[in-house]
Protein backbone atom coordinates (compact mmCIF):
# COMPACT_ATOMS: atom_id res chain seq x y z
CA UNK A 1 -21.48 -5.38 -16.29
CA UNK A 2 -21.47 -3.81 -13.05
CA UNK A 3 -20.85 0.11 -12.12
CA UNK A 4 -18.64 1.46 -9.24
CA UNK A 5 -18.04 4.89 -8.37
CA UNK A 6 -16.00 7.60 -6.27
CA UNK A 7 -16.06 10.99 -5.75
CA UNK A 8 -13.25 12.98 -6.05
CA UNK A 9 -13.11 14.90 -3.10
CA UNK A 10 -9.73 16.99 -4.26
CA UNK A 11 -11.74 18.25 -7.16
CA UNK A 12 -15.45 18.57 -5.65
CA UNK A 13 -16.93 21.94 -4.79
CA UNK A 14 -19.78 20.98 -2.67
CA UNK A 15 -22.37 22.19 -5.40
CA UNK A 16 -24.81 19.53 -4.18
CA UNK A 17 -25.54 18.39 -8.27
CA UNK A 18 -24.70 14.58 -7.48
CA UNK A 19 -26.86 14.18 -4.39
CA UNK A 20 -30.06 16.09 -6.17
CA UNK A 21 -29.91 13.79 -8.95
CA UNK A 22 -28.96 10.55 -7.34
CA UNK A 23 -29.87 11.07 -3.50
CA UNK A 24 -29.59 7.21 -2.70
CA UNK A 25 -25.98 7.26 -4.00
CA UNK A 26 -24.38 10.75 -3.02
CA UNK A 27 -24.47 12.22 0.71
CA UNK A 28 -22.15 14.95 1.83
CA UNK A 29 -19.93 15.12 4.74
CA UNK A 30 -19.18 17.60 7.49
CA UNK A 31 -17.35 19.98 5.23
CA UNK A 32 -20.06 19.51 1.98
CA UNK A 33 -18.06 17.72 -0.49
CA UNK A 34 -19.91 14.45 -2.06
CA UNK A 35 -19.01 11.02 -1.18
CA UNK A 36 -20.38 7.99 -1.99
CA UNK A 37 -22.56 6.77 0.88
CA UNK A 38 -23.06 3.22 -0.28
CA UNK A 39 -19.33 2.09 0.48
CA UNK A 40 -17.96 5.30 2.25
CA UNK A 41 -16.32 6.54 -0.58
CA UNK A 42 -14.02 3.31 -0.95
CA UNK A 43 -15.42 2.38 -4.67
CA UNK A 44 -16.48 -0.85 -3.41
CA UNK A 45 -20.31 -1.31 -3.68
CA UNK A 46 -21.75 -1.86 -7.15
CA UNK A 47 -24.18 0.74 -7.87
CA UNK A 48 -27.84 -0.76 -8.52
CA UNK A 49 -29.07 -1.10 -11.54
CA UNK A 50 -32.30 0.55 -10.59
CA UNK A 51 -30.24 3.63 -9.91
CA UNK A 52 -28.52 3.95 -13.29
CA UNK A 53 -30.49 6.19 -14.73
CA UNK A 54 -29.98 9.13 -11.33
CA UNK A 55 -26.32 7.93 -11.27
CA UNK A 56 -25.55 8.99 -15.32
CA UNK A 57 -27.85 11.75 -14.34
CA UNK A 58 -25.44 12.84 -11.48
CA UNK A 59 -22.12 12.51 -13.31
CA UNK A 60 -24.00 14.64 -16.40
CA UNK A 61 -24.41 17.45 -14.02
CA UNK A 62 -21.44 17.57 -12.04
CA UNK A 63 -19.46 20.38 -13.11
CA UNK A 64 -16.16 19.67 -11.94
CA UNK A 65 -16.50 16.08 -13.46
CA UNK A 66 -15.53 14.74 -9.72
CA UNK A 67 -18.15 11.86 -10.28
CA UNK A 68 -15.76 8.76 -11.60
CA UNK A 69 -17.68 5.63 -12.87
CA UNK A 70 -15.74 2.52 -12.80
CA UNK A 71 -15.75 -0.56 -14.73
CA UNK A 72 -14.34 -2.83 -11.37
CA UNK A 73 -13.74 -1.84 -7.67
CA UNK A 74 -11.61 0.36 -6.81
CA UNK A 75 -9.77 -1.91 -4.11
């Protein structure tokens, strides 16, 4: 089954946990909060399978729980 995710940008604090565990996934903008550099953010892009192990990673240590994994697109 495929994997989406989005970050939620209302809750993030810019700790930079997603992006050290799963750097081909999470990327920061100008202000430091995580987003999802695959699909912009949009919860679009299936996340590779060769990247499930950082992504569950990356939502384990994200303290804010901002990380939101996703069953089908968001849109």
């Amino acid at each position: 089954m495929p994997t989406y995710t989005i970050v939620d940008k209302d809750t993030c604090i810019a700790c930079g946990a997603c992006g050290a565990a799963a750097p081909a996934i999470f990327d920061y903008d100008d202000e430091g909060l995580a987003y999802v550099h695959l699909d912009n953010n949009t919860g679009t892009a299936k996340i590779p399978k060769e990247l499930a192990d950082d992504f569950a990673d990356a939502i384990e240590n994200c303290p804010t729980e901002s990380i939101k994994k996703l069953d089908k697109p968001a849109r």
